[in-house]
Protein backbone atom coordinates (compact mmCIF):
# COMPACT_ATOMS: atom_id res chain seq x y z
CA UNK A 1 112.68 52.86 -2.77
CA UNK A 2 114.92 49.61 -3.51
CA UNK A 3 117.09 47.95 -1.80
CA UNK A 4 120.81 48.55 -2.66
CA UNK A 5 120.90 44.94 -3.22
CA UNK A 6 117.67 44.69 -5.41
CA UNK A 7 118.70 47.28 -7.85
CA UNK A 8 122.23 45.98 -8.40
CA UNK A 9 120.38 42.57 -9.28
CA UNK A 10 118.21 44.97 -11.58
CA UNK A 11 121.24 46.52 -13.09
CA UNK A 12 123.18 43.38 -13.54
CA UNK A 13 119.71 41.42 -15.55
CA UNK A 14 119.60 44.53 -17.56
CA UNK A 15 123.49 44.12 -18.84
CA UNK A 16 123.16 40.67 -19.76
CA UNK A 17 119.81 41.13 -21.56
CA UNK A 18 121.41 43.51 -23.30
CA UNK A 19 124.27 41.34 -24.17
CA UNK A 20 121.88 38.75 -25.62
CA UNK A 21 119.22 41.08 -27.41
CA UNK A 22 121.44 41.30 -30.54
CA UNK A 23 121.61 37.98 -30.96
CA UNK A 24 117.91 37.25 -30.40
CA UNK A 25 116.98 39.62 -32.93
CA UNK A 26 119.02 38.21 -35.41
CA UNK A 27 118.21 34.76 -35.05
CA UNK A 28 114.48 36.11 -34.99
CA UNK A 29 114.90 37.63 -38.24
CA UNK A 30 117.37 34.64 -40.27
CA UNK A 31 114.80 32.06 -38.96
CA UNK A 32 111.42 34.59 -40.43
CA UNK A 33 113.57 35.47 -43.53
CA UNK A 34 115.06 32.02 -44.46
CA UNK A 35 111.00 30.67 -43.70
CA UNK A 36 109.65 33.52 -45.79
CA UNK A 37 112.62 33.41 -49.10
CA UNK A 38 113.90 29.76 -48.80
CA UNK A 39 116.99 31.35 -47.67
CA UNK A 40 118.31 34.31 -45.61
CA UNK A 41 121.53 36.40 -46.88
CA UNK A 42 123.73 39.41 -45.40
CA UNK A 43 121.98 42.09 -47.61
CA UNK A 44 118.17 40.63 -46.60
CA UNK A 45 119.65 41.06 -42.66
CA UNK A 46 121.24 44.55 -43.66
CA UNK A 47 117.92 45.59 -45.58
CA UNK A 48 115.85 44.13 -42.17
CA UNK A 49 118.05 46.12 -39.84
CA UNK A 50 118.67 49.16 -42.12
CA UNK A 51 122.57 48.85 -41.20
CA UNK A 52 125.57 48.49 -43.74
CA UNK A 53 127.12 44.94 -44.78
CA UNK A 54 129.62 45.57 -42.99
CA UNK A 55 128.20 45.52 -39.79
CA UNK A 56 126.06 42.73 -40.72
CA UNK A 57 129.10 40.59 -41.65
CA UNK A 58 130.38 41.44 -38.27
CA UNK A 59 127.36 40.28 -36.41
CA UNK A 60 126.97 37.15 -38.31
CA UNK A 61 130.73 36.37 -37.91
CA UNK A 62 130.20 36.78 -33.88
CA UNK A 63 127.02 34.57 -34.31
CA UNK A 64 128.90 32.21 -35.93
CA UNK A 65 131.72 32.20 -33.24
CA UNK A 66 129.59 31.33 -30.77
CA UNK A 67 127.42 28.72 -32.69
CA UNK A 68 124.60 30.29 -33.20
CA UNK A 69 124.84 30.49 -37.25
CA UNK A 70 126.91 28.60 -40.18
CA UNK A 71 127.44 30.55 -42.96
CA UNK A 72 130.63 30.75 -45.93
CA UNK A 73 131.28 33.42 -47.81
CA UNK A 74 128.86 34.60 -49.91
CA UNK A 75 126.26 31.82 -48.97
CA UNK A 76 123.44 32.18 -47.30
CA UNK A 77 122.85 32.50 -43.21
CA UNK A 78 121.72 29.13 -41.63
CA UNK A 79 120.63 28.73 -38.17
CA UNK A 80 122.32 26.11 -36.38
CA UNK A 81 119.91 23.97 -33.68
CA UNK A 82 121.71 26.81 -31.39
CA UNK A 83 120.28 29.63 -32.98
CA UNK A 84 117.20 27.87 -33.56
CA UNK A 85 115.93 27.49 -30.12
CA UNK A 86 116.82 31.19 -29.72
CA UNK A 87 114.92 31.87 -32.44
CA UNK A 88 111.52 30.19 -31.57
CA UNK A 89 112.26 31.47 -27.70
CA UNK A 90 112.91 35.07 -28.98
CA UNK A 91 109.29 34.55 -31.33
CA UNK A 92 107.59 33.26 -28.43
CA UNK A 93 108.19 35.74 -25.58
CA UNK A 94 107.78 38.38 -28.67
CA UNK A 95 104.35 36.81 -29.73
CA UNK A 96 103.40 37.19 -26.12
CA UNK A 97 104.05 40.80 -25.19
CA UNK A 98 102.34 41.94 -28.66
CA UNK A 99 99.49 39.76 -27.20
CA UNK A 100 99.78 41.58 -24.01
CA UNK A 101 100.04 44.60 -25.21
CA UNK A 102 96.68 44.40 -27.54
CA UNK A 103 94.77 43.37 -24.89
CA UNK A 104 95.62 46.15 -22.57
CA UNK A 105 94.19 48.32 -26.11
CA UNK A 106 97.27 49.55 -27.75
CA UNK A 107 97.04 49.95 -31.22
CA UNK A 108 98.49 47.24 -33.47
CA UNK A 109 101.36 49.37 -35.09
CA UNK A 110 102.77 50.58 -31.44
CA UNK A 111 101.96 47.32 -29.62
CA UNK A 112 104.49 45.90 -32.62
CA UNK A 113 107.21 48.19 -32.23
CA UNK A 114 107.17 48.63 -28.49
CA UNK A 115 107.23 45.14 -28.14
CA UNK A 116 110.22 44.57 -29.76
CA UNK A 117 112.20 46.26 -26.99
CA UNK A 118 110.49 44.64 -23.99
CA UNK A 119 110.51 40.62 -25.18
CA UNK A 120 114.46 41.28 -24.59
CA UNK A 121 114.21 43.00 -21.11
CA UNK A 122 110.99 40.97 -19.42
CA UNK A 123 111.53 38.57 -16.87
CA UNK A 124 110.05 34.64 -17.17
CA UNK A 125 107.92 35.46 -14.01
CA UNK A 126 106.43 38.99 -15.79
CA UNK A 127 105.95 37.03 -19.18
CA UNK A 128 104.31 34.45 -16.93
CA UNK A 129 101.74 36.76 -16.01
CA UNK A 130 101.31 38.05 -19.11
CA UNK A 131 100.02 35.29 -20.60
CA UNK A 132 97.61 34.40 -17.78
CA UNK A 133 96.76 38.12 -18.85
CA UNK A 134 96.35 37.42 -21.90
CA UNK A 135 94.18 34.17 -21.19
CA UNK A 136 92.03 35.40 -18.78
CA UNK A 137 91.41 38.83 -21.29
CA UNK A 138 90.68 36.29 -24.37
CA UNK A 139 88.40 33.95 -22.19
CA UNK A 140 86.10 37.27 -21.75
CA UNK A 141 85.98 38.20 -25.41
């Protein structure tokens, strides 16, 4: 069993990666929709996240709050350097749980969807081993 003081730890890195996983996603998806359209708009985000454009306009008006976006009304969504280097972290730690994941033999299609959940929740010290996982697995092959 845990310590008392272990879990609360636990319990407090779980609230605050769940305060930032909103924001990772969308900076994820601006930064893969502006690269794959020229340009990334509320409706492609609301389309992405299968949520109204109302909620979307919410989120990005947050984002842009807190410097993570630039946008005017009825323009497009632009990462700021901010949102940027959330956006290449957020691909990164994603790229290397999928990798993870296929190399302990789930399927593509689950390995994708499953690791969208745990990029927000794994620690650097978990993804660290991961990779060396993931090294070590594609050494073998």
């Amino acid at each position: 069993m845990k310590e008392p003081r272990t879990q609360i730890k636990g319990h407090q890195r779980t609230r605050r990666d769940h305060a930032t996983e909103l924001t990772q996603d969308y900076a994820e998806a601006i930064a893969e929709i502006a690269s794959q359209h020229g340009e990334c708009r509320v409706r492609d985000l609301s389309q992405r996240f299968a949520v109204s454009h109302v909620t979307v306009n919410r989120t990005v008006s947050r984002l842009k709050r807190d410097g993570y976006v630039d946008t005017e009304p009825y323009g497009p969504v632009r990462l700021t350097e901010k949102g940027q280097i959330v956006a290449q972290l957020s691909r990164q730690r994603h790229a290397v749980v999928f990798e993870f994941l296929l190399s302990l033999g789930v399927s593509s299609a689950t390995a994708a969807i499953d690791s969208e959940g745990i990029e927000h929740h794994v620690s650097e010290e978990t993804l660290k081993c991961m990779r060396q996982f993931v090294t070590r697995a594609q050494e073998q092959t």
